[in-house]
C-alpha atoms as a PDB file:
ATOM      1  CA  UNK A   1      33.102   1.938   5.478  1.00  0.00           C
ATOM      2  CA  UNK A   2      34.022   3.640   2.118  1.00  0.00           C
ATOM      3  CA  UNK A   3      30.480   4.041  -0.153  1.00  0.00           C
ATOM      4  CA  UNK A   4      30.849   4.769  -3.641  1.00  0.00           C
ATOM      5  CA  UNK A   5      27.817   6.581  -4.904  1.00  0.00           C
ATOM      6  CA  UNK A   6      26.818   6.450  -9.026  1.00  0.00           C
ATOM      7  CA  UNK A   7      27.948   9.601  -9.644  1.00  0.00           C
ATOM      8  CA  UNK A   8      31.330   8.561  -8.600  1.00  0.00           C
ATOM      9  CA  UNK A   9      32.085   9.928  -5.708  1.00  0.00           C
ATOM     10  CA  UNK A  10      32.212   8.377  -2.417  1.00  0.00           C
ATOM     11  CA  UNK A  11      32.410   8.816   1.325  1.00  0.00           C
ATOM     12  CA  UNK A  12      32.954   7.257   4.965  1.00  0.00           C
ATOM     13  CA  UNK A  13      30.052   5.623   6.450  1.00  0.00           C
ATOM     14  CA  UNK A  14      30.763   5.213  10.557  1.00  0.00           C
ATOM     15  CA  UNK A  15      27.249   3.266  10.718  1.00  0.00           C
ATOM     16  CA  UNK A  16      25.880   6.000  12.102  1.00  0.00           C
ATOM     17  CA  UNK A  17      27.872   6.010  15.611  1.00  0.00           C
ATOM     18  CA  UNK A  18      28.597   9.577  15.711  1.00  0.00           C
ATOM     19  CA  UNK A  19      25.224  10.958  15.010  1.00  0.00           C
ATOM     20  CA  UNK A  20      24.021   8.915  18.038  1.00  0.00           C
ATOM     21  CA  UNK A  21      26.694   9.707  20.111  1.00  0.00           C
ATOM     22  CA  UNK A  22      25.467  13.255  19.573  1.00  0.00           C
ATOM     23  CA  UNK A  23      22.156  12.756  19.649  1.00  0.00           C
ATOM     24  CA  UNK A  24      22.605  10.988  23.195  1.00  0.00           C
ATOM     25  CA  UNK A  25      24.349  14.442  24.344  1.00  0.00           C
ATOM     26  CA  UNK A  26      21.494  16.635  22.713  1.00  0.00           C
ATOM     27  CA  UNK A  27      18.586  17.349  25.212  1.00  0.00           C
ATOM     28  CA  UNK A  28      15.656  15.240  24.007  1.00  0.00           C
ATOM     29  CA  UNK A  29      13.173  17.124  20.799  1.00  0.00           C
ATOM     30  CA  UNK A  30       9.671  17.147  21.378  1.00  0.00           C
ATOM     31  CA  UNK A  31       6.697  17.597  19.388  1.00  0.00           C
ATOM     32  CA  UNK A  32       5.666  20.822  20.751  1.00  0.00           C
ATOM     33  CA  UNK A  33       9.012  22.430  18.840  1.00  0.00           C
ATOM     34  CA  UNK A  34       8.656  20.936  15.630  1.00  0.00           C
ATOM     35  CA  UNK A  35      11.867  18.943  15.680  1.00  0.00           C
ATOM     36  CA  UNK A  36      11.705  15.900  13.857  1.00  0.00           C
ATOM     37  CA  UNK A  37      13.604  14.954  11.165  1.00  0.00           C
ATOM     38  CA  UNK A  38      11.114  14.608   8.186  1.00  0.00           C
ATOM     39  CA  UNK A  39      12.058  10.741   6.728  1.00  0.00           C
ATOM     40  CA  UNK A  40      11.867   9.702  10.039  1.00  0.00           C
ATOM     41  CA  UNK A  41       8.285  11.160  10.884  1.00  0.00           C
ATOM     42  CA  UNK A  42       6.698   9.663   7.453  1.00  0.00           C
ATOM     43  CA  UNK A  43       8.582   5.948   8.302  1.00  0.00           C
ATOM     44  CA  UNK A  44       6.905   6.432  11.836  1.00  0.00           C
ATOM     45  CA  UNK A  45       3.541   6.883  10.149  1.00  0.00           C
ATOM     46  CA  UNK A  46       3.761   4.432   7.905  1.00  0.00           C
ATOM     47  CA  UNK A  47       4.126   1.871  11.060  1.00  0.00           C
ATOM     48  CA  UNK A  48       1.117   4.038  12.168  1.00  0.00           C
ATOM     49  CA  UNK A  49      -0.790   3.028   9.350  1.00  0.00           C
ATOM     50  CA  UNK A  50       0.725  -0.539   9.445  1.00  0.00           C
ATOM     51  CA  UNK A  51      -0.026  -1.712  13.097  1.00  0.00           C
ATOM     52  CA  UNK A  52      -3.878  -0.543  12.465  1.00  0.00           C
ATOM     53  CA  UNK A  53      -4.002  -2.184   8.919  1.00  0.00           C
ATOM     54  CA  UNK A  54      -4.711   1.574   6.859  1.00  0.00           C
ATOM     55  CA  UNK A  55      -2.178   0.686   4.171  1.00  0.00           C
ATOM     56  CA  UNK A  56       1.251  -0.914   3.737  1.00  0.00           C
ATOM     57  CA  UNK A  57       3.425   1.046   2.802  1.00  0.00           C
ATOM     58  CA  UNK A  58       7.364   1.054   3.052  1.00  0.00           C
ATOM     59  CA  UNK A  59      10.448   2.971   2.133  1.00  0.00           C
ATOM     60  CA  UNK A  60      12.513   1.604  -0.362  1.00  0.00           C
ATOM     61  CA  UNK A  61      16.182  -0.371   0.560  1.00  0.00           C
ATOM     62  CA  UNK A  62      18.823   1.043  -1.672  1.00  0.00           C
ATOM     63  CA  UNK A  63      21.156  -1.664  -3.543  1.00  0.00           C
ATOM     64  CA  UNK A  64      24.631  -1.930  -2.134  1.00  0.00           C
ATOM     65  CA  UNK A  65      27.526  -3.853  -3.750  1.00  0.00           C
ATOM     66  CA  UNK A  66      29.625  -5.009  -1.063  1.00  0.00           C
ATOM     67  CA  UNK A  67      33.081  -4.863  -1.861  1.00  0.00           C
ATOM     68  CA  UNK A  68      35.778  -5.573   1.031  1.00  0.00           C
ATOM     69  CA  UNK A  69      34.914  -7.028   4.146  1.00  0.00           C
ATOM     70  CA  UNK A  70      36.976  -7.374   7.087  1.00  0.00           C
ATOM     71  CA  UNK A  71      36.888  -9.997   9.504  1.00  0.00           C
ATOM     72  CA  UNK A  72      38.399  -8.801  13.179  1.00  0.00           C
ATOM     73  CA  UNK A  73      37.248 -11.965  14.791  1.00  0.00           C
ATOM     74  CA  UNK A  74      34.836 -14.957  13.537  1.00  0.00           C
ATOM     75  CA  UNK A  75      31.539 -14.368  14.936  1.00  0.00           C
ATOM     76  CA  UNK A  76      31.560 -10.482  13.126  1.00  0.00           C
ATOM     77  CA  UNK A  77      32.009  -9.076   9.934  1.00  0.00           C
ATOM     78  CA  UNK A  78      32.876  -5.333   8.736  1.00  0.00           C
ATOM     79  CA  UNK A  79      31.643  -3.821   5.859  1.00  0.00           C
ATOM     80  CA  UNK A  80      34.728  -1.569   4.649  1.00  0.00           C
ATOM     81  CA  UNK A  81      33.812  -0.536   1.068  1.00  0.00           C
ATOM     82  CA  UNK A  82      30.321  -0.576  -1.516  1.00  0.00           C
ATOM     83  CA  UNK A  83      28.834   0.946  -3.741  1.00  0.00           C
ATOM     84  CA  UNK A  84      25.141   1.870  -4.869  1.00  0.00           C
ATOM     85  CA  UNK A  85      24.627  -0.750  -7.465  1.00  0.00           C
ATOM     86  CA  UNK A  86      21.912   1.955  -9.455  1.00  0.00           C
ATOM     87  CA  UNK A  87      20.356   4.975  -8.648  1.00  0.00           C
ATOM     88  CA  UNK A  88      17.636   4.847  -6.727  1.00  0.00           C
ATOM     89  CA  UNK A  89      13.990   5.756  -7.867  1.00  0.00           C
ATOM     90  CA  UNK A  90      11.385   7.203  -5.120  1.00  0.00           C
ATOM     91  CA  UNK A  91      11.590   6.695  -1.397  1.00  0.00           C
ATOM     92  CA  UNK A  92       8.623   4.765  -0.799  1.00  0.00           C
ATOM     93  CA  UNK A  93       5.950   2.120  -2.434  1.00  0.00           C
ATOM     94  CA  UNK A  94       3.280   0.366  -1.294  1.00  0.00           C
ATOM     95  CA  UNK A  95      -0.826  -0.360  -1.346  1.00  0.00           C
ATOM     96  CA  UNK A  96      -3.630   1.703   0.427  1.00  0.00           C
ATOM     97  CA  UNK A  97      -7.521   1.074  -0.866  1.00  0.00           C
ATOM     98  CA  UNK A  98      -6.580  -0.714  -3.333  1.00  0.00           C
ATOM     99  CA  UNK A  99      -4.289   1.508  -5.031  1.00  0.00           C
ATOM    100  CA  UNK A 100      -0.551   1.337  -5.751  1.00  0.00           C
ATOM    101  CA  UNK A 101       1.373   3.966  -4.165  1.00  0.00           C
ATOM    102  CA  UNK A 102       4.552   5.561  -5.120  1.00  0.00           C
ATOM    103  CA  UNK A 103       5.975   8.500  -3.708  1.00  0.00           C
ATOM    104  CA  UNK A 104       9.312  11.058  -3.446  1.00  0.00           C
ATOM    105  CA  UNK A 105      10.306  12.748   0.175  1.00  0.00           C
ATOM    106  CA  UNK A 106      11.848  15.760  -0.355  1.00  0.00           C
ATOM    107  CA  UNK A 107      12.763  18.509   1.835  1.00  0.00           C
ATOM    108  CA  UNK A 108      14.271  22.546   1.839  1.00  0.00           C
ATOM    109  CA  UNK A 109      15.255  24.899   3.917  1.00  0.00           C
ATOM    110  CA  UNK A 110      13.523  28.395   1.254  1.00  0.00           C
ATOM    111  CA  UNK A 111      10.921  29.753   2.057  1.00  0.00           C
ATOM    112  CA  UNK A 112       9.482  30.869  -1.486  1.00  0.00           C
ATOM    113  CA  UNK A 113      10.306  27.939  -3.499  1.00  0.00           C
ATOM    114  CA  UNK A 114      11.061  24.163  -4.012  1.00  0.00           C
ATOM    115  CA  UNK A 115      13.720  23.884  -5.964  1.00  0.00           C
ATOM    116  CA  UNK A 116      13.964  21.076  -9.437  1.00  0.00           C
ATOM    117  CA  UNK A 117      17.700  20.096  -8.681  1.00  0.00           C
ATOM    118  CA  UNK A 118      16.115  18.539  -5.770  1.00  0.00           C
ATOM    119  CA  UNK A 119      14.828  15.541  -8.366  1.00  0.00           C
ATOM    120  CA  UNK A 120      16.628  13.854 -10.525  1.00  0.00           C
ATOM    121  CA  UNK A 121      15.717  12.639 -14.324  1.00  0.00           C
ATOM    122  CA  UNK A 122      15.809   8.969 -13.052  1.00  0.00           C
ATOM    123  CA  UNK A 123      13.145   9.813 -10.583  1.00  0.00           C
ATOM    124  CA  UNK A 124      11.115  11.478 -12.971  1.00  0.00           C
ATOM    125  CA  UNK A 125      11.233   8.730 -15.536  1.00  0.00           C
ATOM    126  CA  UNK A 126      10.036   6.335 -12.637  1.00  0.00           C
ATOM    127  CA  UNK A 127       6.974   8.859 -11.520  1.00  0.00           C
ATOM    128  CA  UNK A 128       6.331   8.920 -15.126  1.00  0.00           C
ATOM    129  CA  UNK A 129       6.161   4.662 -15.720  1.00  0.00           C
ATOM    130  CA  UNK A 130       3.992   4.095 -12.567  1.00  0.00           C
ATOM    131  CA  UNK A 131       1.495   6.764 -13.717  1.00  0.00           C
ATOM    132  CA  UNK A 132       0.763   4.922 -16.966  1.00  0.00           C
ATOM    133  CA  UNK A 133       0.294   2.044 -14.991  1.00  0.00           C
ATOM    134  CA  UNK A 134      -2.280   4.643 -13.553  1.00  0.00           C
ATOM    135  CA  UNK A 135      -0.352   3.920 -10.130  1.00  0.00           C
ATOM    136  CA  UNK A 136      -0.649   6.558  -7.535  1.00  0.00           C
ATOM    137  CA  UNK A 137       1.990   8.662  -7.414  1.00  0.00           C
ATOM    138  CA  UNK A 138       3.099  11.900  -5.749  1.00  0.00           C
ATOM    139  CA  UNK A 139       6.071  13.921  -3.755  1.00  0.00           C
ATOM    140  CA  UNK A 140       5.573  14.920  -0.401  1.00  0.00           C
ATOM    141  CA  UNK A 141       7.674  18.588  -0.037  1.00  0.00           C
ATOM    142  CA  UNK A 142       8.916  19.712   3.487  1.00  0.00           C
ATOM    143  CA  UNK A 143       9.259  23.253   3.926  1.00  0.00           C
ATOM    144  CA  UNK A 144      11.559  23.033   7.415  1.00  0.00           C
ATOM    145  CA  UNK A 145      12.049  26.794   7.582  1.00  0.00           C
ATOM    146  CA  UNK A 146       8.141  27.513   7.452  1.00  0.00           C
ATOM    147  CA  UNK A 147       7.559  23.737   9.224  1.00  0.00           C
ATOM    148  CA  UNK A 148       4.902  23.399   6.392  1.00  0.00           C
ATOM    149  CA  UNK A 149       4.298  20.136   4.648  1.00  0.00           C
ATOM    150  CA  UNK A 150       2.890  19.329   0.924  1.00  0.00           C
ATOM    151  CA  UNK A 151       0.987  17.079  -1.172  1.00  0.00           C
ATOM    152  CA  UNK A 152       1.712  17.482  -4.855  1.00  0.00           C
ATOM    153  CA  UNK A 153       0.804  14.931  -7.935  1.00  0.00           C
ATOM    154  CA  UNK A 154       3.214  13.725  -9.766  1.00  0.00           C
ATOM    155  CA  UNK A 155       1.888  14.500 -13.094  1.00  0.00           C
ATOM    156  CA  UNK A 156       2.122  18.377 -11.550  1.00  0.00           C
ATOM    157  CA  UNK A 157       5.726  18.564 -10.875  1.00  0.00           C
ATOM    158  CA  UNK A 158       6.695  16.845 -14.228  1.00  0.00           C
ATOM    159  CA  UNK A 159       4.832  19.121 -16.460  1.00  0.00           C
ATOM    160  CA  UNK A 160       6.709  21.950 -14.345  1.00  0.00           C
ATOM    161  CA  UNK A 161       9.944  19.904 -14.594  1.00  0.00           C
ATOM    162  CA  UNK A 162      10.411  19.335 -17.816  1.00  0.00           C
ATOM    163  CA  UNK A 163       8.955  23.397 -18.790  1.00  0.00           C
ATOM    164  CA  UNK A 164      12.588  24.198 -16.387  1.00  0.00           C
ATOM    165  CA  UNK A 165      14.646  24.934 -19.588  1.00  0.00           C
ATOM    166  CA  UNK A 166      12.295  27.351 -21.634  1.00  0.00           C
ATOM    167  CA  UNK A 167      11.203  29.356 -18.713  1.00  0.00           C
ATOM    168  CA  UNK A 168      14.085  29.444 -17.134  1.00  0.00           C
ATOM    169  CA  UNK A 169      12.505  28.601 -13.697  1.00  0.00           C
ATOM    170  CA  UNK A 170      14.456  26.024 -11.738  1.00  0.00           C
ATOM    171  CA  UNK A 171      11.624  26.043  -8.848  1.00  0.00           C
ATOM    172  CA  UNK A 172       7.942  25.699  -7.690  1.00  0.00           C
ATOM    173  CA  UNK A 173       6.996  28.974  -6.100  1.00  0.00           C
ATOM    174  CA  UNK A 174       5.831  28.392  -2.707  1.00  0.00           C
ATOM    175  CA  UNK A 175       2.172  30.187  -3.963  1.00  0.00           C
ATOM    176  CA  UNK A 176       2.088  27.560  -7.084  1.00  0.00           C
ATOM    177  CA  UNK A 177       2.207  24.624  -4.320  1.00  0.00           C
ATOM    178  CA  UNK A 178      -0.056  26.357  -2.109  1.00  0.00           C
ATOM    179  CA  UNK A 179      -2.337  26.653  -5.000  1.00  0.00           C
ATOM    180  CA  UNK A 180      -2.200  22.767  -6.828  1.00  0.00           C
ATOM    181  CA  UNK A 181      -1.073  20.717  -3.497  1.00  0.00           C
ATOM    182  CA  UNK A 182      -2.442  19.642  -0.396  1.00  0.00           C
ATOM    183  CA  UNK A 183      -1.066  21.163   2.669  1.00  0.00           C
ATOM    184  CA  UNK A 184      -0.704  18.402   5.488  1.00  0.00           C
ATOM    185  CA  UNK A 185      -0.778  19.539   8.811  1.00  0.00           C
ATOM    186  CA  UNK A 186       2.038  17.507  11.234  1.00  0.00           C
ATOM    187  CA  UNK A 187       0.531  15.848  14.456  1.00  0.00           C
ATOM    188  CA  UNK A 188       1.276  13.564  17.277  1.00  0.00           C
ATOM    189  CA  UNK A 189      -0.094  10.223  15.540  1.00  0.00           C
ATOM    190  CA  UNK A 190       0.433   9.978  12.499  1.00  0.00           C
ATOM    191  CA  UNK A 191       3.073  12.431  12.779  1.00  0.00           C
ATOM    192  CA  UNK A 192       2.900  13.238   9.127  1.00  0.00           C
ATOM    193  CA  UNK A 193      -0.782  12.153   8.024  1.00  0.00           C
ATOM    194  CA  UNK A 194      -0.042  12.189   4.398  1.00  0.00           C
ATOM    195  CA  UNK A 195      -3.165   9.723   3.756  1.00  0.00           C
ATOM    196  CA  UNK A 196      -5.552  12.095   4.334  1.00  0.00           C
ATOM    197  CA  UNK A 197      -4.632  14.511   1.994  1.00  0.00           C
ATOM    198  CA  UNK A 198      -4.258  11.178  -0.565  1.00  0.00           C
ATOM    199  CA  UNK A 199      -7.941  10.601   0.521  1.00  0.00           C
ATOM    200  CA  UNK A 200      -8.452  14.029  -0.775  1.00  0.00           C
ATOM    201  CA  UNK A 201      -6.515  13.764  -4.106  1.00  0.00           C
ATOM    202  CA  UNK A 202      -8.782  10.416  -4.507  1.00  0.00           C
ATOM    203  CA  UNK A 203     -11.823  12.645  -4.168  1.00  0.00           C
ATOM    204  CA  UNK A 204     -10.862  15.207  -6.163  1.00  0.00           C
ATOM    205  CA  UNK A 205     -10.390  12.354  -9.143  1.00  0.00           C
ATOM    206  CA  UNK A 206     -13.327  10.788  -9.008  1.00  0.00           C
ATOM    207  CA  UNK A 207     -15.131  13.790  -9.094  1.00  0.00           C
ATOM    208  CA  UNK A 208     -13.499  15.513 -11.985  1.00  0.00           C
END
């Protein structure tokens, strides 16, 4: 299946068969080496956090235009060619104590620094319109070289953001994040408990 992405370019989607073909020859990852892939430790804590009623909280389904379908017999259908109808804002949304949550999943392989080309103006519009809704929103930044995980505001990484082009620095240093975030520590359940270190940020608030 072709997908044609906004900024125009496109690629062949295989639905994923030959990633699980080679997953299937890979020997089984386990928790004591660190390998997880980081979307799909945060969408197995939010079922975490679902199935014992903490919060609700889902990742976002991207709009597809469907374009040409092919039919090889009745009872299936082929998706051949789409296209992201927009861009897409933040990965995931949802409610915890009362409180509307929006947040970013990004990850990088440095070990110094998170770089800004990893977030898009689009996204940082949308952070921007949920926190004037005074929604809560944040980005969650995997370090996989270091296996360290973040908790950083919102309202920090745009102030940084848009200060890019007059200081010339296209990052966040590794000490600035250790400094303003949260550091979440990966476990067994929740694998990522990002929650907490929102439990923190709430604290932190309500006592400034």
């Amino acid at each position: 299946m072709v997908i044609r992405y906004p900024n125009g370019q496109s690629g062949v989607y295989d639905g994923g068969k030959k990633q699980n073909m080679q997953e299937k020859q890979l020997p089984p990852k386990t928790y004591a080496n660190r390998g997880m892939r980081f979307e799909e430790a945060i969408n197995e804590s939010n079922l975490y956090y679902l199935n014992r009623q903490i919060a609700v909280i889902h990742k976002k389904p991207t709009p597809i235009q469907i374009v040409k379908v092919d039919y090889p017999r009745r009872s299936a259908a082929v998706i051949k060619e789409a296209y992201f109808r927009e861009a897409s804002t933040t990965d995931y949304n949802g409610v915890y104590r009362g409180h509307y949550i929006d947040f970013e999943a990004k990850e990088t392989q440095n070990k110094t620094s998170f770089p800004f080309k990893n977030f898009h103006l689009h996204q940082i519009k949308h952070m921007e319109n949920c926190l004037e809704q005074n929604g809560l929103c944040f980005v969650l930044l995997w370090f996989s070289s270091l296996q360290r995980c973040f908790f950083l505001d919102s309202r920090s990484l745009i102030e940084k953001w848009y200060l890019q082009d007059s200081t010339g620095k296209k990052s966040l240093s590794l000490a600035y994040i250790e400094d303003i975030g949260i550091e979440i520590k990966p476990k067994i359940a929740p694998r990522i408990p990002y929650l907490e270190a929102v439990d923190s940020f709430l604290t932190i608030k309500e006592n400034d």
